[in-house]
N, C-alpha and C. Protein backbone atom coordinates (compact mmCIF):
# COMPACT_ATOMS: atom_id res chain seq x y z
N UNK A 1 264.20 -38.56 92.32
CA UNK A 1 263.23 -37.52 91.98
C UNK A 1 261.88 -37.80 92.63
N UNK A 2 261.61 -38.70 92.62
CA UNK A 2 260.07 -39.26 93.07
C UNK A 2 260.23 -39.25 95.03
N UNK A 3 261.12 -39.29 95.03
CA UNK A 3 261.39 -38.88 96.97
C UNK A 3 260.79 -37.50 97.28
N UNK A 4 261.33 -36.41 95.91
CA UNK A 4 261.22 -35.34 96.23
C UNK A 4 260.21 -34.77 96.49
N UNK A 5 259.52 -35.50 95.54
CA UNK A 5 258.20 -35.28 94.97
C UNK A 5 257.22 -35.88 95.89
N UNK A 6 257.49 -36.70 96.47
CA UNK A 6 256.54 -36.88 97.71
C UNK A 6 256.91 -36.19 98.93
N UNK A 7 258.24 -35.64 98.92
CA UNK A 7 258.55 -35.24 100.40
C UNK A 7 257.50 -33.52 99.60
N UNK A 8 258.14 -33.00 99.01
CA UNK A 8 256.93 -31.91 98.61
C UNK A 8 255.46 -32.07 98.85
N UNK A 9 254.88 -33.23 98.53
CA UNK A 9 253.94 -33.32 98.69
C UNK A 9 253.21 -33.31 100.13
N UNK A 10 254.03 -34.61 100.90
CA UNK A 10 253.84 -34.17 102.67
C UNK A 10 254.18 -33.04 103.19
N UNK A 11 254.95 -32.09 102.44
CA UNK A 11 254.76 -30.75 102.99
C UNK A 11 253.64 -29.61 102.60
N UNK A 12 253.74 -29.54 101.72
CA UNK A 12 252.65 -29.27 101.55
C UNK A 12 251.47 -29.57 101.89
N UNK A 13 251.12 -30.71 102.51
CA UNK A 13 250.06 -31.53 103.35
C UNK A 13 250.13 -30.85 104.43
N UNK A 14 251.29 -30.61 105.11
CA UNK A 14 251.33 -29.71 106.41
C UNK A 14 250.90 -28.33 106.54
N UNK A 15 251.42 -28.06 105.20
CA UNK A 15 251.42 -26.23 105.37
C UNK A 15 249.69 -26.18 105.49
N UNK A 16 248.87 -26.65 104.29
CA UNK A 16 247.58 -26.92 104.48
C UNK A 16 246.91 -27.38 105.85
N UNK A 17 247.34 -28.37 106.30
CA UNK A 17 247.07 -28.27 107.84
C UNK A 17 247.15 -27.55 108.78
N UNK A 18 248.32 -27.05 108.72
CA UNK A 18 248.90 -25.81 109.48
C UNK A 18 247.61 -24.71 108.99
N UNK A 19 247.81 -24.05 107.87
CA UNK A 19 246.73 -23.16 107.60
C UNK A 19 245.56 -23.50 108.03
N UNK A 20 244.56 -24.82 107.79
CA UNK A 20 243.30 -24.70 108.62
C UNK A 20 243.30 -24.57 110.15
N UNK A 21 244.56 -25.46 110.61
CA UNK A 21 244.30 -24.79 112.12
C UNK A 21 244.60 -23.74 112.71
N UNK A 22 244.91 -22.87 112.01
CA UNK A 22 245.64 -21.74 112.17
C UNK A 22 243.95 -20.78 111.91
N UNK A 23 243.53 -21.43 111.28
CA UNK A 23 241.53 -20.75 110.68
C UNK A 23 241.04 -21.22 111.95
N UNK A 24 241.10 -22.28 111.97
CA UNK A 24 240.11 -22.93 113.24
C UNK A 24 240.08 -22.30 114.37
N UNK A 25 241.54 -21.87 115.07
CA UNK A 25 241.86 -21.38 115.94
C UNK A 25 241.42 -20.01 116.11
N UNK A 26 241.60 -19.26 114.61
CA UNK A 26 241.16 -17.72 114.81
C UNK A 26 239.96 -17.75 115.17
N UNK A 27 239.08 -18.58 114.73
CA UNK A 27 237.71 -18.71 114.58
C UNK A 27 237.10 -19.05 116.23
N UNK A 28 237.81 -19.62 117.06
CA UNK A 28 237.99 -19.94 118.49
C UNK A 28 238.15 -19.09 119.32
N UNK A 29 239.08 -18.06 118.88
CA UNK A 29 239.50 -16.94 119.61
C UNK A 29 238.12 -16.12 119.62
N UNK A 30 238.00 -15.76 118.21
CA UNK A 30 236.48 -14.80 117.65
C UNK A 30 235.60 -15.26 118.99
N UNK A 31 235.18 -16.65 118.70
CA UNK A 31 234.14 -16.97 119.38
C UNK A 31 234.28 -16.57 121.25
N UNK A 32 235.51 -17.16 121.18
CA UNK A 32 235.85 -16.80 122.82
C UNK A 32 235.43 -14.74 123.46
N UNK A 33 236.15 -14.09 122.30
CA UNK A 33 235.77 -12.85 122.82
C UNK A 33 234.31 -12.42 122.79
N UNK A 34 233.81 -12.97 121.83
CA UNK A 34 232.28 -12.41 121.82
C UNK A 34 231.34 -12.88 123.07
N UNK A 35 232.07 -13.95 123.30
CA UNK A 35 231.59 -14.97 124.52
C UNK A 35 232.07 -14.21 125.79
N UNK A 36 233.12 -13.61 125.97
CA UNK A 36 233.26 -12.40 126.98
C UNK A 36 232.50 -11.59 127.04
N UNK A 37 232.42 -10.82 125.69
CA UNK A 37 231.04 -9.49 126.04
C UNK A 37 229.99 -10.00 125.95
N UNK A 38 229.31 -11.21 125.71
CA UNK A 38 228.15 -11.65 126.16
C UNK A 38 227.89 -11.94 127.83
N UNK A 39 229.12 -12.33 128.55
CA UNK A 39 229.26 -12.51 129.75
C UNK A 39 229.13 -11.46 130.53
N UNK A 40 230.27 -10.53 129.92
CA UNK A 40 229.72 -9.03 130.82
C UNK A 40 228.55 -8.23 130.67
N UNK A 41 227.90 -8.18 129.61
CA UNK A 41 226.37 -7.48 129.20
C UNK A 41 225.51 -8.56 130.66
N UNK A 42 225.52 -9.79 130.51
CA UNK A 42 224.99 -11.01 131.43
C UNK A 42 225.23 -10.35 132.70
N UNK A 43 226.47 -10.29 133.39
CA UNK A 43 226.67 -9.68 134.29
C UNK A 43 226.45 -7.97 134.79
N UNK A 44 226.37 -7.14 133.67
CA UNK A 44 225.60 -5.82 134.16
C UNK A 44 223.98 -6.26 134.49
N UNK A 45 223.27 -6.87 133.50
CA UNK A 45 221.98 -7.23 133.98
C UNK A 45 221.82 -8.14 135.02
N UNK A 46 222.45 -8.97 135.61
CA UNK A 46 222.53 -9.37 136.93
C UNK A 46 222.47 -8.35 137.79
N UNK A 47 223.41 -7.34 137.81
CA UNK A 47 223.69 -6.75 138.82
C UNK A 47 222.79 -5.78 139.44
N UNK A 48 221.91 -5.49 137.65
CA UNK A 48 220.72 -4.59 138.17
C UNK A 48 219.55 -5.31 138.15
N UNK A 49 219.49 -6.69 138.43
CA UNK A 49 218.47 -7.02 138.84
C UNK A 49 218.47 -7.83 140.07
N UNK A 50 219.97 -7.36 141.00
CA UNK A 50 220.05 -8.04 142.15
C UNK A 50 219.92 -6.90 142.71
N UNK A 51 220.13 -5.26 142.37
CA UNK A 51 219.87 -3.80 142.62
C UNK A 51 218.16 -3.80 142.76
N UNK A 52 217.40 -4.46 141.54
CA UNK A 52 215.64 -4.19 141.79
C UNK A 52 215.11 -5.10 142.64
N UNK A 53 215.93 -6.52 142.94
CA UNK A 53 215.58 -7.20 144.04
C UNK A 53 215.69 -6.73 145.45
N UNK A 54 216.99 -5.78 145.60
CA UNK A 54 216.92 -5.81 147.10
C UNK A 54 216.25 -4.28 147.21
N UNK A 55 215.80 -3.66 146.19
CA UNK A 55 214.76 -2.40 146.48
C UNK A 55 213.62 -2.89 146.78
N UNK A 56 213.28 -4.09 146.03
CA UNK A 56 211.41 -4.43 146.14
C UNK A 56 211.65 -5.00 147.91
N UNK A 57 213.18 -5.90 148.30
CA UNK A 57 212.81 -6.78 149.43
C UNK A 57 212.87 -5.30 150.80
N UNK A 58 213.57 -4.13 150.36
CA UNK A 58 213.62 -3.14 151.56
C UNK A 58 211.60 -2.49 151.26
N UNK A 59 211.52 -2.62 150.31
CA UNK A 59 209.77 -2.27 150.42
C UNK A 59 209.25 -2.96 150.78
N UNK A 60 209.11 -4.48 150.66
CA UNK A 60 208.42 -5.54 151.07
C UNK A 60 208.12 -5.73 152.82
N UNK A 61 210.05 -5.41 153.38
CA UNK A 61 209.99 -5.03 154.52
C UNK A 61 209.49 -3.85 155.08
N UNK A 62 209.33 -3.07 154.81
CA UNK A 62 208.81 -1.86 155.22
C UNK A 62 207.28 -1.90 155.23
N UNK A 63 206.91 -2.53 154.17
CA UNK A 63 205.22 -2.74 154.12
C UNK A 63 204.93 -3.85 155.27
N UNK A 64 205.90 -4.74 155.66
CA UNK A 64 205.47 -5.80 156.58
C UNK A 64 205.62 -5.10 158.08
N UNK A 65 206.83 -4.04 158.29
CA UNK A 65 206.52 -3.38 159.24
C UNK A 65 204.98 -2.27 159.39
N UNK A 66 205.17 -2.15 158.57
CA UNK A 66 203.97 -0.95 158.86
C UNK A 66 202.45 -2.01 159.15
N UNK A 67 202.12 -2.87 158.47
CA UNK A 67 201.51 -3.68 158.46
C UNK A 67 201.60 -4.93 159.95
N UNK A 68 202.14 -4.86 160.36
CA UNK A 68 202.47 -5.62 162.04
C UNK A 68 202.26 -4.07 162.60
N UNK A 69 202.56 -3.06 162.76
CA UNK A 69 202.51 -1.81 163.43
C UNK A 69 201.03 -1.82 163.21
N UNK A 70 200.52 -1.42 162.43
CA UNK A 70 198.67 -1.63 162.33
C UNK A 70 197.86 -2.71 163.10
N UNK A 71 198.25 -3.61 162.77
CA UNK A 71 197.84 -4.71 163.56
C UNK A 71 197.78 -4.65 164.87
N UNK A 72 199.22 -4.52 165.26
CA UNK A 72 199.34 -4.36 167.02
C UNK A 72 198.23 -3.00 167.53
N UNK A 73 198.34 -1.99 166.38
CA UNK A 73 197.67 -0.87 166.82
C UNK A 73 195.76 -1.17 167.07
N UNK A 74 195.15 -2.24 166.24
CA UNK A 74 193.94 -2.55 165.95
C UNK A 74 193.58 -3.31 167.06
N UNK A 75 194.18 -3.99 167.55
CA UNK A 75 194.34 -5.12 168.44
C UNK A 75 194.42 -4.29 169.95
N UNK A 76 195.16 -3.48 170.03
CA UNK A 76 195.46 -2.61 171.34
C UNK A 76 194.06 -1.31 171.81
């Protein structure tokens, strides 16, 4: 009887184990997806601020042309 009673008992030790990692894990997953749409929100704002970078660098260039065009013109 007392076999039984401990083999019950190590099972039950398991199932309990089993159940927290079975929590732990959900809780892993949770974290993992939210951690995706934090990645992609991350990545739309990248994208539009590699979009306002290369608008300011086609103005930047354009002001440096016009600005060498003046120059040469002042000079001539």
């Amino acid at each position: 009887m007392r076999d039984t009673g401990q083999r019950t008992a190590e099972f039950l030790a398991v199932v309990i184990e089993n159940t927290e990692l079975r929590q732990q894990l959900a809780e892993s997953q949770d974290q993992c997806v939210e951690l995706a749409v934090d990645a992609g929100e991350l990545q739309i704002e990248i994208e539009g601020l590699r979009a306002r970078l290369a608008a300011v660098e086609r103005e930047r260039d354009a002001w440096l042309v016009e600005a060498r065009h003046m120059r040469n013109s002042a000079v001539a």
